[in-house]
Protein backbone atom coordinates (compact mmCIF):
# COMPACT_ATOMS: atom_id res chain seq x y z
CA UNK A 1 0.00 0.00 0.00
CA UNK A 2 1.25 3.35 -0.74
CA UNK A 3 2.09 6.33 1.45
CA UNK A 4 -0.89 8.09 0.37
CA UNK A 5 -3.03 5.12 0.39
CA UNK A 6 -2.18 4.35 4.10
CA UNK A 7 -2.61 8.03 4.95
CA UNK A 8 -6.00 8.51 3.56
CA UNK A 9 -6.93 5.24 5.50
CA UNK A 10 -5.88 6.98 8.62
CA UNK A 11 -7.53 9.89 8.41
CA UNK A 12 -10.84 7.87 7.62
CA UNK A 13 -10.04 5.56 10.68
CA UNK A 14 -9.18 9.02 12.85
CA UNK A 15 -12.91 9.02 12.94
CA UNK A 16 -13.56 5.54 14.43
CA UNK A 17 -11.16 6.34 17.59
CA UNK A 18 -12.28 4.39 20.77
CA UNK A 19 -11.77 7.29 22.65
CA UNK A 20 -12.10 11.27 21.60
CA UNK A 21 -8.01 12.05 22.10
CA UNK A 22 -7.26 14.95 24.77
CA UNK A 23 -6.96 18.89 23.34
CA UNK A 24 -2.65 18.50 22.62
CA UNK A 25 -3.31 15.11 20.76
CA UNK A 26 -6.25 17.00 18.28
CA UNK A 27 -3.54 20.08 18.16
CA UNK A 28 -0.77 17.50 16.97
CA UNK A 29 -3.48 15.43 14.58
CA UNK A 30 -4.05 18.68 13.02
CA UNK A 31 -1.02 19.70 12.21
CA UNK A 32 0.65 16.74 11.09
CA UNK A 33 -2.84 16.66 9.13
CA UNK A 34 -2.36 20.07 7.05
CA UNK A 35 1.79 19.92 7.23
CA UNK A 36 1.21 16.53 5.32
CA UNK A 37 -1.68 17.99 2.87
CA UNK A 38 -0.73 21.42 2.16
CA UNK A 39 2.79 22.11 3.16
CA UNK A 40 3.91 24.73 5.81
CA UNK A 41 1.85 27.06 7.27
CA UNK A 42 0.39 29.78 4.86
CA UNK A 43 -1.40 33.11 5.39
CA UNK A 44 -1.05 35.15 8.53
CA UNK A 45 -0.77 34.37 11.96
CA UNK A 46 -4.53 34.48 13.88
CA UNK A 47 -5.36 37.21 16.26
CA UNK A 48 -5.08 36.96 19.63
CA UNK A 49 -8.58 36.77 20.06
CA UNK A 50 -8.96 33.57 17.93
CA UNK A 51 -7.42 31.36 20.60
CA UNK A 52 -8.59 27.99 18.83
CA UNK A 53 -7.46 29.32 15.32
CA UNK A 54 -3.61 30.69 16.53
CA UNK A 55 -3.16 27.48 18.75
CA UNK A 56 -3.89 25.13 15.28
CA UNK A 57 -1.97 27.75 13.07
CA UNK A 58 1.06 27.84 16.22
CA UNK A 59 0.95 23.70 16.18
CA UNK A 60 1.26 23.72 12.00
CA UNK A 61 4.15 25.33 12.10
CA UNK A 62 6.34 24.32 14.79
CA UNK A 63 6.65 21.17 11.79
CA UNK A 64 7.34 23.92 8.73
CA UNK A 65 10.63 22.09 6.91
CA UNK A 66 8.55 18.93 7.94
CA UNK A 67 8.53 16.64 4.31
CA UNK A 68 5.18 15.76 3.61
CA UNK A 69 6.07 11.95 3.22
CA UNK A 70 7.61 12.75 7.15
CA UNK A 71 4.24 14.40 7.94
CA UNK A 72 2.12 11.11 6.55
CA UNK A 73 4.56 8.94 8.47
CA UNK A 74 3.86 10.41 11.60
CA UNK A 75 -0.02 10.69 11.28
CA UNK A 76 -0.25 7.06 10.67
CA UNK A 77 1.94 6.11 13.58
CA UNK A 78 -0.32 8.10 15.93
CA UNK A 79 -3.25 6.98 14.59
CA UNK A 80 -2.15 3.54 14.77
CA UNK A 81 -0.99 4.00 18.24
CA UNK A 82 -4.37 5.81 19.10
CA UNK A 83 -6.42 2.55 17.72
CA UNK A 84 -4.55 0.72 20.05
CA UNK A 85 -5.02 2.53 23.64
């Protein structure tokens, strides 16, 4: 299976967790998500009073210079390790 392939099927099984993950795992599931998909971090930083929106943008890129095969890699290893707990 490919990469991509095993990617896509862990973002489908991300849905199907046993458990909902606590508020740093989402952060980190995020960003590995959109560092994988889209690159590094684009556009502006959020405002200060977009707490939700700066802490996602903040966790995307602490990984900018993260490959996106890297990215993949990582998302599926936490996924996997998430389907396990």
């Amino acid at each position: 299976m490919s990469m991509q392939a095993e990617f896509e099927q862990a973002v489908a099984d991300s849905k199907n967790l046993p458990e909902r993950p606590d508020n740093m795992t989402l952060l980190k599931l995020y960003a590995l998500y959109k560092q994988a998909s889209s690159g590094d971090a684009a556009g502006e930083r959020p405002g200060f009073s977009d707490m939700i929106g700066r802490a996602k943008w903040d966790a995307w890129d602490a990984l900018r210079g993260t490959s996106n095969e890297d990215a993949m890699r990582q998302y599926i290893e936490l996924i996997a390790d998430l389907k396990a707990a």
